[in-house]
C-alpha atoms as a PDB file:
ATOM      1  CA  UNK A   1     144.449 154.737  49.880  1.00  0.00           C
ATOM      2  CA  UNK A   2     144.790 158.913  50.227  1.00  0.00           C
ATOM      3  CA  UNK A   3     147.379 159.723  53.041  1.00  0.00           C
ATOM      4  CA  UNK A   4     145.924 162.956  54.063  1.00  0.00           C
ATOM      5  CA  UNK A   5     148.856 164.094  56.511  1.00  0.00           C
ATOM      6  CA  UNK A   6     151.554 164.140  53.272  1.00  0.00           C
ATOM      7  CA  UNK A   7     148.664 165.730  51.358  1.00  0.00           C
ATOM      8  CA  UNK A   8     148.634 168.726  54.041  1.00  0.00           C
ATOM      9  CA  UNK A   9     152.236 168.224  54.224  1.00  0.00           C
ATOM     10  CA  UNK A  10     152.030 167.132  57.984  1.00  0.00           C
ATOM     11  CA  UNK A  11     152.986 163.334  57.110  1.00  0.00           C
ATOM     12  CA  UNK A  12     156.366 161.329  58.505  1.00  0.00           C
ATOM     13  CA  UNK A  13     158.711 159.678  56.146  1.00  0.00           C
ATOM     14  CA  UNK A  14     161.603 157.523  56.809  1.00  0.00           C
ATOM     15  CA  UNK A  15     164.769 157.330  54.684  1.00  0.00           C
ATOM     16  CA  UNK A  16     167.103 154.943  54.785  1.00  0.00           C
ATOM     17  CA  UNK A  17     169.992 154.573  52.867  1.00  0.00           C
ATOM     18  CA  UNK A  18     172.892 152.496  52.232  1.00  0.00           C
ATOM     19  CA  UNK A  19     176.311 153.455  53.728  1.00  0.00           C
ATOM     20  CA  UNK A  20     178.721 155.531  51.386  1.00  0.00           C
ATOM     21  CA  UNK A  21     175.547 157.143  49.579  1.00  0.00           C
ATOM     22  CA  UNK A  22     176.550 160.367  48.435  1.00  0.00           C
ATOM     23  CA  UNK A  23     175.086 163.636  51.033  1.00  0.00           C
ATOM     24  CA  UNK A  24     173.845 165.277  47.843  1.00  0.00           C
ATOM     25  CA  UNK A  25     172.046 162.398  46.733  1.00  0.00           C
ATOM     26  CA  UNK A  26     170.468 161.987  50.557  1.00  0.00           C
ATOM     27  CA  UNK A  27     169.850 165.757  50.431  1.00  0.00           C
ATOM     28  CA  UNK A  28     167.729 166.045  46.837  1.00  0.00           C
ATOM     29  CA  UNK A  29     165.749 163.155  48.525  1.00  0.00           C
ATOM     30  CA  UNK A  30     164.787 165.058  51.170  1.00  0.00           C
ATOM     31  CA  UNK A  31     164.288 167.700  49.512  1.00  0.00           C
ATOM     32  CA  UNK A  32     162.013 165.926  46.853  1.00  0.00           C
ATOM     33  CA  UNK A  33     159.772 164.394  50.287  1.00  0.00           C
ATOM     34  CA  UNK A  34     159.920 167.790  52.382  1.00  0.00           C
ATOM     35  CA  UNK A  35     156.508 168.911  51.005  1.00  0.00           C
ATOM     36  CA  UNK A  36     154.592 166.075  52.320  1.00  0.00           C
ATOM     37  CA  UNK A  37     155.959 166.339  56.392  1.00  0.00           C
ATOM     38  CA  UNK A  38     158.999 165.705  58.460  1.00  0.00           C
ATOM     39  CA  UNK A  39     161.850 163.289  56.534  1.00  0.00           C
ATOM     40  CA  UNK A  40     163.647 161.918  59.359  1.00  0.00           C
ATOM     41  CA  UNK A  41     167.112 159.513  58.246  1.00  0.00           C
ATOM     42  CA  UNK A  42     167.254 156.360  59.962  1.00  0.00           C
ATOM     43  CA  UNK A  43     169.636 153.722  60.212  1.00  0.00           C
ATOM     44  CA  UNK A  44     168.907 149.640  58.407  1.00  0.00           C
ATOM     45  CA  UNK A  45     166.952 147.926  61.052  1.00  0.00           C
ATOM     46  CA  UNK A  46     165.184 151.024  63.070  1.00  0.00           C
END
């Protein structure tokens, strides 16, 4: 199924991540997911 908001690069994305992963790994991850919207970092369970 097309998600037109990330294809405009207006979508939402959550990333979540275990405790103790690296900032610069976090960071190229964002990075990678900018284009398609906002990445905002949650915490396991929100």
């Amino acid at each position: 199924m097309p998600n037109t908001p990330a294809a405009i690069g207006k979508g939402m994305l959550a990333l979540c991540a275990e405790a103790g992963t690296a900032e610069e790994y976090l960071a190229g991850v964002e990075d990678l997911l900018a284009p398609a919207g906002r990445v905002e970092r949650i915490a396991e369970g929100q």
